[in-house]
Protein backbone atom coordinates (compact mmCIF):
# COMPACT_ATOMS: atom_id res chain seq x y z
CA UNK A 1 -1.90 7.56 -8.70
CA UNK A 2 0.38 7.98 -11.14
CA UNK A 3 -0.50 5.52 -13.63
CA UNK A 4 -3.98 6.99 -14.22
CA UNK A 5 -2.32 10.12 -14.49
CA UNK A 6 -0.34 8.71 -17.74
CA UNK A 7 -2.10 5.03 -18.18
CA UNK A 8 1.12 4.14 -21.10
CA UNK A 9 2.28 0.77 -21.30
CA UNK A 10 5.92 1.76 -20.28
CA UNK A 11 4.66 4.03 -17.19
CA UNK A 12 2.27 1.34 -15.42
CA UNK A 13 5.15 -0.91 -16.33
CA UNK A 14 7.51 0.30 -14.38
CA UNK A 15 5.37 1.30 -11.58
CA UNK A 16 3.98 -2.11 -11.54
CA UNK A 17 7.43 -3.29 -10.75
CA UNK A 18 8.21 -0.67 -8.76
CA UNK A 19 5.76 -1.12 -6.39
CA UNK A 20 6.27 -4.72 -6.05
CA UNK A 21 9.60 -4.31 -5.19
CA UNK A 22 9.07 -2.08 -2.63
CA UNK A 23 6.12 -3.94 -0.80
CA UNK A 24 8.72 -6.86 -1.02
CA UNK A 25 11.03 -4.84 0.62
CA UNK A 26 9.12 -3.45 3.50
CA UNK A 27 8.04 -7.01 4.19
CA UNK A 28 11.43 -7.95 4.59
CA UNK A 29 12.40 -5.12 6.69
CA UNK A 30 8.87 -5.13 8.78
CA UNK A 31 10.54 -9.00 9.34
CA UNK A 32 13.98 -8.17 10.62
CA UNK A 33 13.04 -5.30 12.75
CA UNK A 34 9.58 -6.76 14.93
CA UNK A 35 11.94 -9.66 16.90
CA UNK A 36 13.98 -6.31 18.35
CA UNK A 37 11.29 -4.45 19.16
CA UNK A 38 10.00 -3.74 22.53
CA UNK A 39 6.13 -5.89 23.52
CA UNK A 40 4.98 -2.24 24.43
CA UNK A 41 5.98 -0.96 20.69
CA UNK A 42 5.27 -3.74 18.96
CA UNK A 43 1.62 -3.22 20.57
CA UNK A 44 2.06 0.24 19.68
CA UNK A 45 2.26 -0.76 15.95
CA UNK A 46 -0.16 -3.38 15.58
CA UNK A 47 -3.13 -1.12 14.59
CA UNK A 48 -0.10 0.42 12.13
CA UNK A 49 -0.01 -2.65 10.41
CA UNK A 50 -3.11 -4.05 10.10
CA UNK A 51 -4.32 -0.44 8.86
CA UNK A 52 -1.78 -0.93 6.17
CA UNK A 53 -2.43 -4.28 5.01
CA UNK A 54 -5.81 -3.75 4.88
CA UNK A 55 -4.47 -0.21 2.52
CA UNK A 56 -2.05 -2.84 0.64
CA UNK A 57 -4.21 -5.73 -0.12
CA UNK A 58 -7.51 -4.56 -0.32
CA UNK A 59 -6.79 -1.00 -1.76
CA UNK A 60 -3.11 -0.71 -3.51
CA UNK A 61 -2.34 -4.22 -4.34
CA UNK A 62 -6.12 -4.31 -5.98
CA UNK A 63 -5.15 -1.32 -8.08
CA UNK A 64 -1.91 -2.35 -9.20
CA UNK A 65 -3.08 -5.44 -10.46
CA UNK A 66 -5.75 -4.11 -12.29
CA UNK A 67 -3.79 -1.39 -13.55
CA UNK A 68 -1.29 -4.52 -15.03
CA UNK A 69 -4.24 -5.55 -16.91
CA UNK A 70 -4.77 -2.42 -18.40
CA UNK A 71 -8.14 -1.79 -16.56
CA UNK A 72 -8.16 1.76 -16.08
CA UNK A 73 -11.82 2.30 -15.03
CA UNK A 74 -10.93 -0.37 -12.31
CA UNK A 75 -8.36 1.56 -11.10
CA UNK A 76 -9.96 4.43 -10.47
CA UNK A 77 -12.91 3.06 -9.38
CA UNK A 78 -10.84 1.86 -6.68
CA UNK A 79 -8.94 5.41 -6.16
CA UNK A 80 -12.47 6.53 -5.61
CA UNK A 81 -14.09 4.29 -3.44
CA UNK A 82 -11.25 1.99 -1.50
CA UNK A 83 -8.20 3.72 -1.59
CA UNK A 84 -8.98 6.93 -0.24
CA UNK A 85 -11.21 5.35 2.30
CA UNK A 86 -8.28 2.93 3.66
CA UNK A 87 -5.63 5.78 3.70
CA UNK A 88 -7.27 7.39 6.54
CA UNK A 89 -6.66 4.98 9.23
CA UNK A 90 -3.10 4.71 8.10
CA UNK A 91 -2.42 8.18 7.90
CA UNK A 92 -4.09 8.02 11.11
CA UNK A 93 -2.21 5.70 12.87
CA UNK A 94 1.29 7.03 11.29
CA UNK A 95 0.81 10.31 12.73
CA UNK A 96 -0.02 8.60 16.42
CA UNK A 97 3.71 7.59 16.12
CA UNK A 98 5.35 10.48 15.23
C-alpha cells in the first residue's frame, strides 16, 4: 500500500526488496517450524496457509511485481479488486487462532 501512496523509484525499490525478503523469510520459518508441530495444529493451520498463499501469489506477489514495472494503475487495480478481497479469509483465519 505504500508504494501507491509515494509510487518513486527509490520507495517501490526498497519495498520491492523488502517484501521479497520477508516472504523468503516466512517460507523458511513456515519450513522449520511445521515438522514440530502437532497433526491437530498443523490441521488447525492449513486453511491459514492456503488463505495466505492464495493473498501472496494471487494478490501481493501480483502487485509487487507490477509495481517493479512501474505499473501503477495495475497495482491498484489489484488493491481494488484482489487484494482486499483475499485479505478477508486471512484475517479471518488469523483471528480463529488467536
Amino acid at each position: 500500500m505504500d508504494m501507491l501512496i509515494d509510487p518513486g523509484a527509490a520507495n517501490v525499490k526498497k519495498w520491492v526488496t523488502e517484501f521479497r525478503s520477508n516472504g523468503n523469510r516466512l517460507d523458511q520459518l513456515w519450513k522449520q517450524i511445521t515438522p514440530v508441530l502437532s497433526k491437530s495444529i498443523l490441521q488447525e493451520l492449513k486453511a491459514l496457509r492456503i488463505a495466505y498463499d492464495e493473498y501472496m501469489q494471487q494478490g501481493l506477489s501480483m502487485a509487487n511485481v507490477v509495481m517493479a514495472d512501474s505499473r501503477y494503475d495495475d497495482a491498484q487495480e489489484l488493491y481494488l479488486n484482489k487484494i482486499s478481497l483475499l485479505s478477508v479469509p486471512v484475517q479471518v483465519h488469523s483471528r480463529n487462532r488467536r
